[in-house]
Protein backbone atom coordinates (compact mmCIF):
# COMPACT_ATOMS: atom_id res chain seq x y z
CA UNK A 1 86.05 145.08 -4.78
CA UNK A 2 85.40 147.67 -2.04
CA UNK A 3 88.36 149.49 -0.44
CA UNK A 4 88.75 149.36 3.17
CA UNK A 5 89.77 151.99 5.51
CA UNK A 6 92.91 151.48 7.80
CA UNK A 7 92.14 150.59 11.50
CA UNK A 8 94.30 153.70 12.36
CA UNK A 9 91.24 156.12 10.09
CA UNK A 10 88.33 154.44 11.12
CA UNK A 11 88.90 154.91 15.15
CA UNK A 12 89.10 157.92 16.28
CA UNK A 13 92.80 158.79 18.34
CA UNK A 14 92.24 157.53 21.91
CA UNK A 15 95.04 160.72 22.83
CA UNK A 16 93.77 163.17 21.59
CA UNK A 17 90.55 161.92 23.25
CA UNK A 18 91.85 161.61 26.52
CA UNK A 19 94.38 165.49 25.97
CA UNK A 20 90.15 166.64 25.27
CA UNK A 21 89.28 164.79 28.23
CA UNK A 22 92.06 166.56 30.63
CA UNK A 23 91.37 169.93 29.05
CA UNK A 24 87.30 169.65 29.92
CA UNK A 25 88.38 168.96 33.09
CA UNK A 26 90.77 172.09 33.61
CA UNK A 27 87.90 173.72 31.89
CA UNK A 28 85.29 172.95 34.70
CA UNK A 29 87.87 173.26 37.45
CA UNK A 30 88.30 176.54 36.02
CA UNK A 31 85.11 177.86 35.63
CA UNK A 32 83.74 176.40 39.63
CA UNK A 33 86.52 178.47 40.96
CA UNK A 34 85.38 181.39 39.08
CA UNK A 35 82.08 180.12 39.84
CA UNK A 36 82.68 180.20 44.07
CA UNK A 37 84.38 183.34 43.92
CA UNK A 38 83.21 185.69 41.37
CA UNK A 39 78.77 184.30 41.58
CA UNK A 40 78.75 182.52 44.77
CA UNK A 41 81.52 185.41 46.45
CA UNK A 42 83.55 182.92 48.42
CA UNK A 43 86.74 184.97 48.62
CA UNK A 44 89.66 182.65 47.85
CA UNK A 45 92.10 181.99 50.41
CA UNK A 46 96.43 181.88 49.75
CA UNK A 47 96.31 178.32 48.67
CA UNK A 48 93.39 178.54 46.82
CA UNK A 49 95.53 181.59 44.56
CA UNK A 50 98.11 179.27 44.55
CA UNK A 51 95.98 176.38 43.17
CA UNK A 52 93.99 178.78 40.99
CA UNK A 53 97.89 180.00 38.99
CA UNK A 54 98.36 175.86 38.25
CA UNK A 55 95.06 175.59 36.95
CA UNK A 56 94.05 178.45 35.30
CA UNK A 57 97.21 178.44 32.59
CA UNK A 58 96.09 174.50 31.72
CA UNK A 59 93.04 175.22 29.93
CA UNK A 60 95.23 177.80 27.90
CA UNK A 61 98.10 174.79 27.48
CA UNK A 62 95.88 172.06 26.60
CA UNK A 63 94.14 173.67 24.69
CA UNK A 64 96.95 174.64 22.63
CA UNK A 65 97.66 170.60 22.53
CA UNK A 66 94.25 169.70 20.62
CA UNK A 67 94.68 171.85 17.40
CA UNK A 68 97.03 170.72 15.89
CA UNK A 69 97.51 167.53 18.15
CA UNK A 70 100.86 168.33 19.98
CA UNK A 71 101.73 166.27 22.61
CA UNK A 72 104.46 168.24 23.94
CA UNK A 73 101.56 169.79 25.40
CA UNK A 74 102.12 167.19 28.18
CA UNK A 75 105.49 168.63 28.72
CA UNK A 76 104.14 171.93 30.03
CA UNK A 77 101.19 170.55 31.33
CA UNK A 78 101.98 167.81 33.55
CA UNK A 79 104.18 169.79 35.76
CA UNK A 80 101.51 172.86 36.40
CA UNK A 81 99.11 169.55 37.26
CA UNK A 82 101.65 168.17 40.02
CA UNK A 83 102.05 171.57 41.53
CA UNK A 84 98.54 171.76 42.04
CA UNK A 85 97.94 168.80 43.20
CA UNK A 86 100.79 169.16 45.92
CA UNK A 87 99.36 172.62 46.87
CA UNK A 88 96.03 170.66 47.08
CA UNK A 89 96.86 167.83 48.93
CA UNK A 90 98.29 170.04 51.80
CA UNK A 91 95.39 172.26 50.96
CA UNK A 92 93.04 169.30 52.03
CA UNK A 93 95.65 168.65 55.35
CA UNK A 94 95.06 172.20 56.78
CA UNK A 95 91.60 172.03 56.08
CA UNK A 96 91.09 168.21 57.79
CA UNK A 97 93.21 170.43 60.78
CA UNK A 98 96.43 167.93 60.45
CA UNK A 99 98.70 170.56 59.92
CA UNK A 100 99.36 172.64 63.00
CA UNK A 101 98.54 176.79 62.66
CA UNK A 102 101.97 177.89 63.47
CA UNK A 103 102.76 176.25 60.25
CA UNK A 104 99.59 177.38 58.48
CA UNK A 105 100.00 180.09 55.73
CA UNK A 106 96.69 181.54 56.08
CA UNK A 107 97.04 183.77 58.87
CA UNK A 108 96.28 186.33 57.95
CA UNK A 109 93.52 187.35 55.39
CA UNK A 110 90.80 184.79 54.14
CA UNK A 111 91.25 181.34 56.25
CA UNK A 112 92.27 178.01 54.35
CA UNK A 113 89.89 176.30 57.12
CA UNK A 114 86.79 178.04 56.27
CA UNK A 115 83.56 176.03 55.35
CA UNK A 116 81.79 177.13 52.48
CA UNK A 117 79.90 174.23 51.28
CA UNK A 118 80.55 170.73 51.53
CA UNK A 119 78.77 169.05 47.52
CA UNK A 120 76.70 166.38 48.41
CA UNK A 121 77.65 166.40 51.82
CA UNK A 122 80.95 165.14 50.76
CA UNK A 123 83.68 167.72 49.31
CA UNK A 124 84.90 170.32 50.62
CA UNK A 125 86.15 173.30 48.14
CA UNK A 126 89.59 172.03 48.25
CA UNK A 127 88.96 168.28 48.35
CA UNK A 128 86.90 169.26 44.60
CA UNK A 129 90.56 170.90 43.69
CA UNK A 130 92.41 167.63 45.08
CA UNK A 131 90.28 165.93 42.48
CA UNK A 132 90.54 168.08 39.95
CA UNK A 133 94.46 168.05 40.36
CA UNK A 134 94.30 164.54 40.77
CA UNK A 135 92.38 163.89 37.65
CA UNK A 136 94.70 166.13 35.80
CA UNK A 137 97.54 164.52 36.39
CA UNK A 138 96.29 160.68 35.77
CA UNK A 139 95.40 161.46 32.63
CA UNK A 140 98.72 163.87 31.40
CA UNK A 141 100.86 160.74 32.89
CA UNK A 142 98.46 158.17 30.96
CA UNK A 143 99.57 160.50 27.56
CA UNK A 144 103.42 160.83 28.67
CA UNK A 145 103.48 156.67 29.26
CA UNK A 146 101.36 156.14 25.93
CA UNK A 147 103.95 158.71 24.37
CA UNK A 148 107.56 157.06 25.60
CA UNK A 149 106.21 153.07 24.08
């Protein structure tokens, strides 16, 4: 008679896999932005610091949600995620010029319009952080919903 293992032990836990999955993701956010700005010497512009302080605190957050799993982890993290991805999303509409300058915070200083590199031809700097954000968030609100069943 061989003993079995429990479905539960043989599969490995699809959220903590996907609270991994969000925190490689803040990771690499992270580290491109340090990448543009610190190797590449793209100076960041307001809403790119204002991004950078909803990002930069998940990696420390999630992180803190993998060992032990804690899934309250969502609870901090899923509101720094929104944040960003508001800041991002008007990020992306003064960048695509929607947004008229008088109402443009970067009027000073470094501007939110300026073209640094567009990856693959494709994204922009802060359409990368719209998807970023946007990525973030999916998968914190995929953990909440899993959580409240």
């Amino acid at each position: 008679m061989t003993v079995r293992e429990r479905p539960s032990e043989a599969q490995p836990d699809f959220d903590w896999m996907l609270l991994f999955a969000a925190w490689m993701v803040a990771v690499l956010a992270t580290a491109g932005s340090l990448f543009f700005s610190s190797v590449m010497e793209f100076p960041p512009c307001v809403l790119c610091w204002y991004q950078r302080i909803c990002l930069f605190p998940l990696v420390v957050v999630l992180a803190r949600g993998l060992f032990p799993y804690d899934r309250g982890a969502v609870r901090y993290g899923l509101p720094l995620a929104i944040v960003g991805w508001v800041v991002a999303a008007y990020h992306n509409l003064v960048y695509a010029g929607v947004v008229p300058e008088s109402l443009q915070p970067c009027a000073k200083g470094v501007s939110c319009t300026e073209e640094y590199l567009k990856l693959f031809g494709l994204f922009s700097i802060p359409a990368l952080s719209l998807l970023a954000f946007t990525t973030l968030a999916g998968m914190l609100l995929a953990l909440d919903r899993r959580g409240s069943k």
